[in-house]
Protein backbone atom coordinates (compact mmCIF):
# COMPACT_ATOMS: atom_id res chain seq x y z
CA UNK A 1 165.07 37.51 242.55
CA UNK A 2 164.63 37.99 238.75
CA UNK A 3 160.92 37.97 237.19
CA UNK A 4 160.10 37.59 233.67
CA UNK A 5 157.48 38.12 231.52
CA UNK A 6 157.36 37.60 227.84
CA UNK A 7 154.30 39.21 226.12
CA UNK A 8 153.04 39.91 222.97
CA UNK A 9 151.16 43.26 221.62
CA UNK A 10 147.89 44.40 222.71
CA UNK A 11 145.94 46.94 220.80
CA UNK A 12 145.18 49.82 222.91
CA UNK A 13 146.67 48.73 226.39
CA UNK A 14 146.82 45.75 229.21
CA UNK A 15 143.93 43.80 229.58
CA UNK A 16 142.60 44.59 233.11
CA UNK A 17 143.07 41.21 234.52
CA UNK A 18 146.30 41.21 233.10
CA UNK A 19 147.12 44.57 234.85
CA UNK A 20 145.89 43.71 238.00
CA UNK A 21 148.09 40.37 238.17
CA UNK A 22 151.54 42.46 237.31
CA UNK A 23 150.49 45.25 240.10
CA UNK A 24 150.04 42.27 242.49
CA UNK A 25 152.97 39.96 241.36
CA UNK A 26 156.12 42.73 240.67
CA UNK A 27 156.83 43.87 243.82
CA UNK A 28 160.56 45.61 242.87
CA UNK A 29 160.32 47.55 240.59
CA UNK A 30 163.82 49.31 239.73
CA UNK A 31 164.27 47.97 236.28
CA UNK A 32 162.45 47.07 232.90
CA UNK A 33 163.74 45.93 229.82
CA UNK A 34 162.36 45.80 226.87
CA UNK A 35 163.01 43.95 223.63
CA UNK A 36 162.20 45.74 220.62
CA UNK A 37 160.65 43.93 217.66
CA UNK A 38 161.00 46.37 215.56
CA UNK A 39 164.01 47.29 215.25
CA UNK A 40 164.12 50.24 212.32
CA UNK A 41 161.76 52.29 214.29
CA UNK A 42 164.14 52.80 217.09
CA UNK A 43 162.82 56.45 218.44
CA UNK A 44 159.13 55.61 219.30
CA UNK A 45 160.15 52.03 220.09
CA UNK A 46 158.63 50.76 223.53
CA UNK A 47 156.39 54.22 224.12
CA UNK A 48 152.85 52.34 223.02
CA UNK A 49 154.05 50.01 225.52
CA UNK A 50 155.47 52.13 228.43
CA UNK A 51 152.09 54.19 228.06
CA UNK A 52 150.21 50.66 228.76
CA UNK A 53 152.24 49.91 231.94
CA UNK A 54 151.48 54.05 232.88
CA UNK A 55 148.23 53.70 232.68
CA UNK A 56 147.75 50.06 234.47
CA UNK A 57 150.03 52.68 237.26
CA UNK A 58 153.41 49.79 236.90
CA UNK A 59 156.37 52.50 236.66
CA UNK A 60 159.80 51.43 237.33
CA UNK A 61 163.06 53.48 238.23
CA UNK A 62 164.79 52.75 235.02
CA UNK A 63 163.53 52.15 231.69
CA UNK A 64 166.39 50.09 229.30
CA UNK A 65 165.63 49.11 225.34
CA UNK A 66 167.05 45.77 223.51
CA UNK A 67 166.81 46.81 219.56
């Protein structure tokens, strides 16, 4: 089964509530992908965000970036 989630930007990281609900609700965790909306800044595109999901403790096998 495929889950997705579409979300926006957040200033410093998750929301807490928010970070709790992901832990709880993606149990497989083998791939993310992630779209970039920015796509002239391709080098630090999706770090802010992978530190977010680091920090809430959501790591996946395999990281993969739409630009």
């Amino acid at each position: 089964m495929k889950t997705h989630y579409y979300l926006g930007w957040f200033n410093n990281s998750f929301p807490e509530k928010l970070s709790k609900v992901l832990q709880e609700d993606i149990k497989q965790r083998k791939l993310l992908v992630m779209i970039s909306s920015n796509p002239f800044h391709y080098e630090n595109v999706g770090s802010a965000e992978r530190s977010w999901l680091d920090q809430a403790g959501i790591t996946f096998e395999e990281y993969r970036l739409i630009n």
